[in-house]
Protein backbone atom coordinates (compact mmCIF):
# COMPACT_ATOMS: atom_id res chain seq x y z
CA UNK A 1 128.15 110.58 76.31
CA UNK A 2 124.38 110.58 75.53
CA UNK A 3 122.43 112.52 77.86
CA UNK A 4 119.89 111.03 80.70
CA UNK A 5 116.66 110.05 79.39
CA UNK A 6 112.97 110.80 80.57
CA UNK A 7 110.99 107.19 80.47
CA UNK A 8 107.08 107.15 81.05
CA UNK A 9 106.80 102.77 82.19
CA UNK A 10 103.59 101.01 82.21
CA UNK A 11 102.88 97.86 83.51
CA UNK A 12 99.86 95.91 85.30
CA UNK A 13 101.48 97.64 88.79
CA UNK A 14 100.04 94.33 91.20
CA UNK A 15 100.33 91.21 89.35
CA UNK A 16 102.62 89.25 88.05
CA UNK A 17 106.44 89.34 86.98
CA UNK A 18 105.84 91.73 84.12
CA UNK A 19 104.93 94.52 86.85
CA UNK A 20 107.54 92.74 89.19
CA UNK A 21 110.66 93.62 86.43
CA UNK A 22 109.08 96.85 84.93
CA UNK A 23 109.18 98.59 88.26
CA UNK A 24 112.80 97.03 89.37
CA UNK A 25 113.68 98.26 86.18
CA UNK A 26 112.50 101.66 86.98
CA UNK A 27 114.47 102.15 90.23
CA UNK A 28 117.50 100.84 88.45
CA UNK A 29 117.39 103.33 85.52
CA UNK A 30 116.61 106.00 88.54
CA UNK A 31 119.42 105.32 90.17
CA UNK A 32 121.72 105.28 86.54
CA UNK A 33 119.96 109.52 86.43
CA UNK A 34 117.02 108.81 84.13
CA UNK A 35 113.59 110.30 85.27
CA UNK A 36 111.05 107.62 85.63
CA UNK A 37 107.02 108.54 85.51
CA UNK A 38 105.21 105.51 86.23
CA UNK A 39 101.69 105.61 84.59
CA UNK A 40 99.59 103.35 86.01
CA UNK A 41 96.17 102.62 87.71
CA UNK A 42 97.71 101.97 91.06
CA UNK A 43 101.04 102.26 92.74
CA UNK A 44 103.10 99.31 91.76
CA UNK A 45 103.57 97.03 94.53
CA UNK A 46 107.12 96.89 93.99
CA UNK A 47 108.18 100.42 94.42
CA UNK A 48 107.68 100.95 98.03
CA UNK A 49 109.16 103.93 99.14
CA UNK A 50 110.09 107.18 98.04
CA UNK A 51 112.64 107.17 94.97
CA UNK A 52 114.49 109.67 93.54
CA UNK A 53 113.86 110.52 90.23
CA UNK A 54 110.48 108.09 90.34
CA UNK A 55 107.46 109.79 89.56
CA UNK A 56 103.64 108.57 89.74
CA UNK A 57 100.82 109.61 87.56
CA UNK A 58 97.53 107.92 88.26
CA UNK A 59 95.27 106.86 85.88
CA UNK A 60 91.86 107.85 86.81
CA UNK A 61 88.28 106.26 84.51
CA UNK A 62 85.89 108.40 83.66
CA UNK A 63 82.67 106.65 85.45
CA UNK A 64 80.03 108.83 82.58
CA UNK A 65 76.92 106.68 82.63
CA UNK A 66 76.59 106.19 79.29
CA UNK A 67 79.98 103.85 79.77
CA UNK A 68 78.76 100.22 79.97
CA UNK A 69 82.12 99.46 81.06
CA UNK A 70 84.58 101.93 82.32
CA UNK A 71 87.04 102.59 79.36
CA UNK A 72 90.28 102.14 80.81
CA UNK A 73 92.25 101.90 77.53
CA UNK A 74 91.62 105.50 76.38
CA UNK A 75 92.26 106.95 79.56
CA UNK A 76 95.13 105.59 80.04
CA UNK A 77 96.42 106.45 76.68
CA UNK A 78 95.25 109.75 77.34
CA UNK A 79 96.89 110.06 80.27
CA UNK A 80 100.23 109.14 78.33
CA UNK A 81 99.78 111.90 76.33
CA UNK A 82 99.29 114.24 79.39
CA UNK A 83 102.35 112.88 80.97
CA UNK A 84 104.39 112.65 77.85
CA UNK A 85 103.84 116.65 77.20
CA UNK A 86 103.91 117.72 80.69
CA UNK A 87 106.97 116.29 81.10
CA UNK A 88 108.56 116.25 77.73
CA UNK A 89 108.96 112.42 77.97
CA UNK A 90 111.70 110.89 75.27
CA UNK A 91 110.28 107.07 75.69
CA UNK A 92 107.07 105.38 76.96
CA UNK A 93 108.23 102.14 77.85
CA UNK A 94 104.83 99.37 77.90
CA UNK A 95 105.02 96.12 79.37
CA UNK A 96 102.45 93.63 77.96
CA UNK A 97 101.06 94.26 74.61
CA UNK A 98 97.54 94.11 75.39
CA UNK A 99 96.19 97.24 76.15
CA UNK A 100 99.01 98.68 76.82
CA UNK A 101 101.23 98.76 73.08
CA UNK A 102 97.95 100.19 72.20
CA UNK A 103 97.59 102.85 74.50
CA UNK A 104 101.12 104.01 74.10
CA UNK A 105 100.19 103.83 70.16
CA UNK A 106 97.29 106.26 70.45
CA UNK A 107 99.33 108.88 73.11
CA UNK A 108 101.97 109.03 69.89
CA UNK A 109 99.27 109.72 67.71
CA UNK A 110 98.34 112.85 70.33
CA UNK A 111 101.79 113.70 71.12
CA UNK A 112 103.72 113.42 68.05
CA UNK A 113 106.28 111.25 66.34
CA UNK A 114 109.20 112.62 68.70
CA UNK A 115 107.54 110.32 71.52
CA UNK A 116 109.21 107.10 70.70
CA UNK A 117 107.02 103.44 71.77
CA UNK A 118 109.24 100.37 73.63
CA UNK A 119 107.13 97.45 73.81
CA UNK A 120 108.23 94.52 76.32
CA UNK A 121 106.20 91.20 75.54
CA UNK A 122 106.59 89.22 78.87
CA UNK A 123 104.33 86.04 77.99
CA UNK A 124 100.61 85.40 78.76
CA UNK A 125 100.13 88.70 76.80
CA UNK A 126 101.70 86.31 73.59
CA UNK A 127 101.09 82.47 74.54
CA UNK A 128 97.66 82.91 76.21
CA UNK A 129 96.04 86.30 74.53
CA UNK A 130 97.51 85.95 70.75
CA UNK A 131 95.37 82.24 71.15
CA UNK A 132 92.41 84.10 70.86
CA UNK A 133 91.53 84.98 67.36
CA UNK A 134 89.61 87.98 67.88
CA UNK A 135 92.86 89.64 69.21
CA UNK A 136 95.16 88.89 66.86
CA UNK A 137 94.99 91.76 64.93
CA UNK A 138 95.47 94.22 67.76
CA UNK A 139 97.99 92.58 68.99
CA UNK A 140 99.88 92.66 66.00
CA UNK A 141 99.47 96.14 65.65
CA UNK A 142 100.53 97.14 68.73
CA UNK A 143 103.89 95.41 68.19
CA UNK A 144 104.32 96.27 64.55
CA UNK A 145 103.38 99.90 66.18
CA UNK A 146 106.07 99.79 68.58
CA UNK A 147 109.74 101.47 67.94
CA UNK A 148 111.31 98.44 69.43
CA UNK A 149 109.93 95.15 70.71
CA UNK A 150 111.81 93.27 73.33
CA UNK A 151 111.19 89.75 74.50
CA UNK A 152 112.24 87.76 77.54
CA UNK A 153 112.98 84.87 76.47
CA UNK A 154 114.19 82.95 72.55
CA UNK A 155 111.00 80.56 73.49
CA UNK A 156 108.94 83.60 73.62
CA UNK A 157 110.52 85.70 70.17
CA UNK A 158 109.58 82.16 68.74
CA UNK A 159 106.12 81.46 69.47
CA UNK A 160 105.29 85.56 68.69
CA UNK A 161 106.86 85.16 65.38
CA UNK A 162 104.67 81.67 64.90
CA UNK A 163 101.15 83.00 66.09
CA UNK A 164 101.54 86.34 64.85
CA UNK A 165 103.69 86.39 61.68
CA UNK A 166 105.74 88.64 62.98
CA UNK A 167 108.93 89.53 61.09
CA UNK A 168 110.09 92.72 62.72
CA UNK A 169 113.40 92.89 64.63
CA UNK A 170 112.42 91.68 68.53
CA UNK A 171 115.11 92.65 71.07
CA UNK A 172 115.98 89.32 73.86
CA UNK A 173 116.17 91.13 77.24
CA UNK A 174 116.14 88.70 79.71
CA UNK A 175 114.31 88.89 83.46
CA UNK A 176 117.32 90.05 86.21
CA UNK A 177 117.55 90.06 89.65
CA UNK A 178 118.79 93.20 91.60
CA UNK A 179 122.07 91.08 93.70
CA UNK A 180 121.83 93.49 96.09
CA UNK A 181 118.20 92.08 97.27
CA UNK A 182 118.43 88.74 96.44
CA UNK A 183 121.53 86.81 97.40
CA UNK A 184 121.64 83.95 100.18
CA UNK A 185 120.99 85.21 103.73
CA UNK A 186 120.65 83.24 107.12
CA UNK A 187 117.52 82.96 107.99
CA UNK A 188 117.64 79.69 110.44
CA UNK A 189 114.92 81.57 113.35
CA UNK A 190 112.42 81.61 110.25
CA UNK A 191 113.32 78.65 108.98
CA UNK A 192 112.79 77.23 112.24
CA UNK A 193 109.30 78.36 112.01
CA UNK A 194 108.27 76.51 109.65
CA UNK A 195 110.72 73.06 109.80
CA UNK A 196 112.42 70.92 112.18
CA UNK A 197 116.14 69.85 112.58
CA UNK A 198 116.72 67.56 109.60
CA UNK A 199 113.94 68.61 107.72
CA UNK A 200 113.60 70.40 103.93
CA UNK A 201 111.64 72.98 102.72
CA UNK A 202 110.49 72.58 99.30
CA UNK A 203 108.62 75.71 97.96
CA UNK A 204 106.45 76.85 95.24
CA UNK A 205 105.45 80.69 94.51
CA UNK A 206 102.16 81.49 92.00
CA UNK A 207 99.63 82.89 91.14
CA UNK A 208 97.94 79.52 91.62
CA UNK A 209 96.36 79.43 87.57
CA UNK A 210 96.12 76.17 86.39
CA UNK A 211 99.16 76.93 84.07
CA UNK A 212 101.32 76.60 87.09
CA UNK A 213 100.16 72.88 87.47
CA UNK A 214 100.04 73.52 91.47
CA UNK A 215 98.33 69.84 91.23
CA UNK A 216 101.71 69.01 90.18
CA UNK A 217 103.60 70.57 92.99
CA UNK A 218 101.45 68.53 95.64
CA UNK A 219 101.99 65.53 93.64
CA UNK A 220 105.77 66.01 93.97
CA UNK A 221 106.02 66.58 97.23
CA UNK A 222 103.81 63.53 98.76
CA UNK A 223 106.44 61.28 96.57
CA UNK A 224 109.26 63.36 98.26
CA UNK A 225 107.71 63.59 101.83
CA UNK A 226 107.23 59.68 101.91
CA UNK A 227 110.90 59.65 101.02
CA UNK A 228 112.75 62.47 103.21
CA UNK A 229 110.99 64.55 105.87
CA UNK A 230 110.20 67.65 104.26
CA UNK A 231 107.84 70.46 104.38
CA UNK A 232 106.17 72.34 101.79
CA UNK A 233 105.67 75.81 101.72
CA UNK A 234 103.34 77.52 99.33
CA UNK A 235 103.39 81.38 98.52
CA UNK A 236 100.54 83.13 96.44
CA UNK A 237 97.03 83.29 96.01
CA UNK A 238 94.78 82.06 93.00
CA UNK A 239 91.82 80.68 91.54
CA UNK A 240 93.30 76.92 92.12
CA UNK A 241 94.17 77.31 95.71
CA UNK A 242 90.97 76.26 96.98
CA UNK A 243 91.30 72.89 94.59
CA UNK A 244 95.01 72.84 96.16
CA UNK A 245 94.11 73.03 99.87
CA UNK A 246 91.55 69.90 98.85
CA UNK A 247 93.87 68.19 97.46
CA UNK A 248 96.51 68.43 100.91
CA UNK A 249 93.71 67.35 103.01
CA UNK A 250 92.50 64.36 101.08
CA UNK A 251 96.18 63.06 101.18
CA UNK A 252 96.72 63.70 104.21
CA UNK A 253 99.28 66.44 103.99
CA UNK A 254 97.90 68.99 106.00
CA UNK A 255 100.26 69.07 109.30
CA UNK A 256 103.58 69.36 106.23
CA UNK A 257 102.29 72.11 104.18
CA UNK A 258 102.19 76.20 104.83
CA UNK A 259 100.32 78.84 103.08
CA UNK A 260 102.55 81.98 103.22
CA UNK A 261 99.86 83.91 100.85
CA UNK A 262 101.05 86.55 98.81
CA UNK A 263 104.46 87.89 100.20
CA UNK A 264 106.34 91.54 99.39
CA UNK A 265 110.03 90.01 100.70
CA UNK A 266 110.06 87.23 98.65
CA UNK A 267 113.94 86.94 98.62
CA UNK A 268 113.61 86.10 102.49
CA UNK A 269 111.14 84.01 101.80
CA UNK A 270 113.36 82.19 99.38
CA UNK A 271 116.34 82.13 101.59
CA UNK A 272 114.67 79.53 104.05
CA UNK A 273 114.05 76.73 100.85
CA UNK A 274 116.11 74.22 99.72
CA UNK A 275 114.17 73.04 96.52
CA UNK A 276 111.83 75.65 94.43
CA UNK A 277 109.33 73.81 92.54
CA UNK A 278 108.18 74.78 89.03
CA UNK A 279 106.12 72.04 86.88
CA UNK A 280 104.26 75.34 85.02
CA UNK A 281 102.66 74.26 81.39
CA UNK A 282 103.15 77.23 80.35
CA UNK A 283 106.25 79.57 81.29
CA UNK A 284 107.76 82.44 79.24
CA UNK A 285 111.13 82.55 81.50
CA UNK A 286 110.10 81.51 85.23
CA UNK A 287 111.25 84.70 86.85
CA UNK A 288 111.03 82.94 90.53
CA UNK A 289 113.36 80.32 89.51
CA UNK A 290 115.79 83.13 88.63
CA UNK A 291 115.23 84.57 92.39
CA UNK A 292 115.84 81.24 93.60
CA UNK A 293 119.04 80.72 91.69
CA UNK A 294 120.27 84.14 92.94
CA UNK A 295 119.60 83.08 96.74
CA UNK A 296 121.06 79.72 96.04
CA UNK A 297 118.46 77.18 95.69
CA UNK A 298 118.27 75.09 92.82
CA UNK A 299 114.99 74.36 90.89
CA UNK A 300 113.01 71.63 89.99
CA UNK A 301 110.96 71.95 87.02
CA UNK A 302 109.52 71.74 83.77
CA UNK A 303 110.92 71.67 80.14
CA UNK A 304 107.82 74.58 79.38
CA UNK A 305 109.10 77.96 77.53
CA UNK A 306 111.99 80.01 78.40
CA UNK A 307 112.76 77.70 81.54
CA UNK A 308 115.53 76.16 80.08
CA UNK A 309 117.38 79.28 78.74
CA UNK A 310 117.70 80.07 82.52
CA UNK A 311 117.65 76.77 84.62
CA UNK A 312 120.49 74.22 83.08
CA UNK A 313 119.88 70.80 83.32
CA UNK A 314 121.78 68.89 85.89
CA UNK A 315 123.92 71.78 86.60
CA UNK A 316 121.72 74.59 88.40
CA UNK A 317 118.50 72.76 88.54
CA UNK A 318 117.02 69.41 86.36
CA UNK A 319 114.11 69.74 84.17
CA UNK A 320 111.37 67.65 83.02
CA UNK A 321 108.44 67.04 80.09
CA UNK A 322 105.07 68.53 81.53
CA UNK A 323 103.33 66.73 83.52
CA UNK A 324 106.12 64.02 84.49
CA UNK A 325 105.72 64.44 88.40
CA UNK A 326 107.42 61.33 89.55
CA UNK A 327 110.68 62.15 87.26
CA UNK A 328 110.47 65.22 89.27
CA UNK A 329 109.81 63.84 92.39
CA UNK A 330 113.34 61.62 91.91
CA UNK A 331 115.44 64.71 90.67
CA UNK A 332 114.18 66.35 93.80
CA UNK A 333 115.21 62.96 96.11
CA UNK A 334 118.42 62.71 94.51
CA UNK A 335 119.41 66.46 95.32
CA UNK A 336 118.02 66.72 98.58
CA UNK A 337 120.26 63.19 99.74
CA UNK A 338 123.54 64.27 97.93
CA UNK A 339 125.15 67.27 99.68
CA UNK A 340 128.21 67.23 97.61
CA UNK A 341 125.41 67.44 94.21
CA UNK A 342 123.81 69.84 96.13
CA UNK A 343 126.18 72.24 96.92
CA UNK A 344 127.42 72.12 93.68
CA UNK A 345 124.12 73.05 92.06
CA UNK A 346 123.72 75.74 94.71
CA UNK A 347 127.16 77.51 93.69
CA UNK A 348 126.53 77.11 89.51
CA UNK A 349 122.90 78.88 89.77
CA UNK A 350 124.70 81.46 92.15
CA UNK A 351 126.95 82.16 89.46
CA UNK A 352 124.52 82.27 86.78
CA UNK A 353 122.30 84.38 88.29
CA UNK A 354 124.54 86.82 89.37
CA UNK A 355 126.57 86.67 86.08
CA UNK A 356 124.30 86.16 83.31
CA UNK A 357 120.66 87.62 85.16
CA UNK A 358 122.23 90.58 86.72
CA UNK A 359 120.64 93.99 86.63
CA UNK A 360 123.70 95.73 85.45
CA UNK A 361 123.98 93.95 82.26
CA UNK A 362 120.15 93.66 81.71
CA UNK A 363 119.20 97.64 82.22
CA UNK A 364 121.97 98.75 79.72
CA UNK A 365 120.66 96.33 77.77
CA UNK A 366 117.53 98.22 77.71
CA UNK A 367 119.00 101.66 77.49
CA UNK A 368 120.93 101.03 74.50
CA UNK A 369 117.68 100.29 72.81
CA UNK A 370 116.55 103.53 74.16
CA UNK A 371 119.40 105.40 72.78
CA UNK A 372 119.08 103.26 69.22
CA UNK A 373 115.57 104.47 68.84
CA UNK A 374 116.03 107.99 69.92
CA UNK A 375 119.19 108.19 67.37
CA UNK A 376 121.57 108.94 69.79
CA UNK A 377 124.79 107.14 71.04
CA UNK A 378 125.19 104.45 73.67
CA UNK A 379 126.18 105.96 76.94
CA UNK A 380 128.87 103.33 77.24
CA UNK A 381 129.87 99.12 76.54
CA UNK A 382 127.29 97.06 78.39
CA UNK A 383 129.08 95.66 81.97
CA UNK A 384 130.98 92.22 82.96
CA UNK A 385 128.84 91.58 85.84
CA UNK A 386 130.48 89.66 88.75
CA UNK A 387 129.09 86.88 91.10
């Protein structure tokens, strides 16, 4: 059996999924006896209290006043390098490829060739940044850099092999859910908060960007509200909120929708919705409709990116083109009236997400890539994972 590893991860530590399933991922391969060091600007929201095995290692920027702006990247690839001979680190394991595959990059160059790169591309880092032709090149470096490249989604291997040329081997490692945080729970005093008897809670969780198309998720809910009483609950904060809460009052929505603003427990959050909504135009796997699934409730959305490797039409959720909000609006009426279509739903994306999303299968997914770059054996066969 191949011996516990020490992992240096890296992710933006506040926004987003990508710092969401970096720092799960940490506390999972903490638990399995691996020594984590986080190295990151901040403490990532996600990691809460003490761990053991989970260390931090702040990234501090030089604030010299010949620096125009504060030059983030090198420190922080310094600071790899610190970390990564301090502690005699076997893997630095980046998520996003922009700095951060090129911060990892330079700390090799410092460290030496026995420090071996794992670069997970989670999305906007590919489908938004690799756009922009004057990173291109970096980008591709980083990941051509890299030991191993992972990938959360087919959608997203795709579209980084289109824009970038990219012919090297890329992992697919799903987004997971931990089951032992988000599962169904009975929340009917919060729930009660927010609805009435006979009511439904449609949701929507963002960063509120206009490649989440919140426009979209008012426009499906007025259609639904005229239809069945229902409330609409909206978790996040963004640039397009303001837009969004001028949009509720000019229909007239006002007294049916909630802002929640950002929330840490989102799987309690979850637990009190019937519908999640996800129109995005963009979406490199839709990691809340994967926490929805694993608290039982289905998801309406959009036929954009990975979505439909993890929501299955008319079976855990239905899907949509872009943009098609009253096709939407219908799937939405059509599960909210059936309970017999609903509770069917509800049980399939239970399943799913417990069987095919679960961390188990997911994290020795990731150290078996470990091990394969390091040269050593897998530790042992990667898990059936029950509902």
């Amino acid at each position: 059996m191949s011996r516990p590893l020490k992992i240096g991860i890296t992710c933006y530590p506040s926004l987003g999924g990508s710092g969401v399933v970096a720092t799960e991922l940490g506390k999972l391969l903490a638990e399995k006896g691996h020594e984590i060091h986080f190295i990151t600007h901040s403490i990532p929201f996600r990691l809460g209290k003490f761990h053991r095995n989970i260390y931090y290692h702040e990234v501090e920027v030089s604030d010299y006043y010949v620096f125009r702006y504060p030059p983030y990247d090198l420190s922080l690839a310094s600071k790899m390098n610190q970390v990564a001979r301090l502690q005699k680190l076997d893997i630095l394991h980046v998520h996003y490829a922009v700095p951060h595959a090129i911060c990892a990059y330079l700390a090799k160059q410092m460290a030496g060739d026995e420090l071996k790169v794992v670069t997970t591309l989670h999305g906007t880092d590919i489908t938004v940044l690799a756009q922009d032709e004057t990173l291109k090149d970096i980008i591709r470096l980083g990941i051509r850099k890299s030991d191993a490249v992972t990938a959360v989604s087919q959608d997203l291997i795709r579209e980084t092999r289109e824009l970038l040329d990219i012919n090297e081997p890329i992992d697919l490692t799903y987004n997971f859910v931990d089951k032992r945080v988000y599962y169904p729970r009975s929340c009917s005093d919060l729930r009660a908060d927010f609805a009435g008897p006979g009511e439904k809670i449609l949701m929507h969780i963002s960063n509120f960007r206009p490649v989440k198309r919140t426009g979209d998720v008012v426009d499906i809910f007025a259609r639904v509200s005229a239809k069945i009483p229902a409330k609409l609950l909206l978790v996040g904060e963004g640039p397009d909120l303001p837009k969004i809460q001028a949009k509720i009052q000019r229909l007239g929505l006002s007294e049916r929708v909630h802002f929640l603003g950002k929330q840490d427990d989102v799987a309690q959050v979850i637990s009190i919705a019937d519908l999640m909504l996800l129109p995005s135009e963009k979406e490199s796997f839709g990691l809340v409709a994967l926490e929805a699934m694993a608290c039982g409730v289905p998801t309406i959305g959009s036929q954009a990116g990975g979505i439909p490797e993890l929501v299955v039409h008319g079976i855990t959720g239905y899907l949509s083109p872009i943009g098609h909000t009253e096709e939407m609006a219908d799937n939405a009426i059509r599960l909210l009236s059936d309970d017999t279509l609903y509770a069917s739903f509800r049980e399939a994306g239970l399943k799913r997400a417990h069987q095919e999303f679960c961390d188990e299968r997911v994290t020795r997914q990731y150290e078996d890539i470990y091990y394969r770059v390091l040269g050593l054996p897998a530790r042992e066969p990667v898990p059936v994972c029950q509902s």
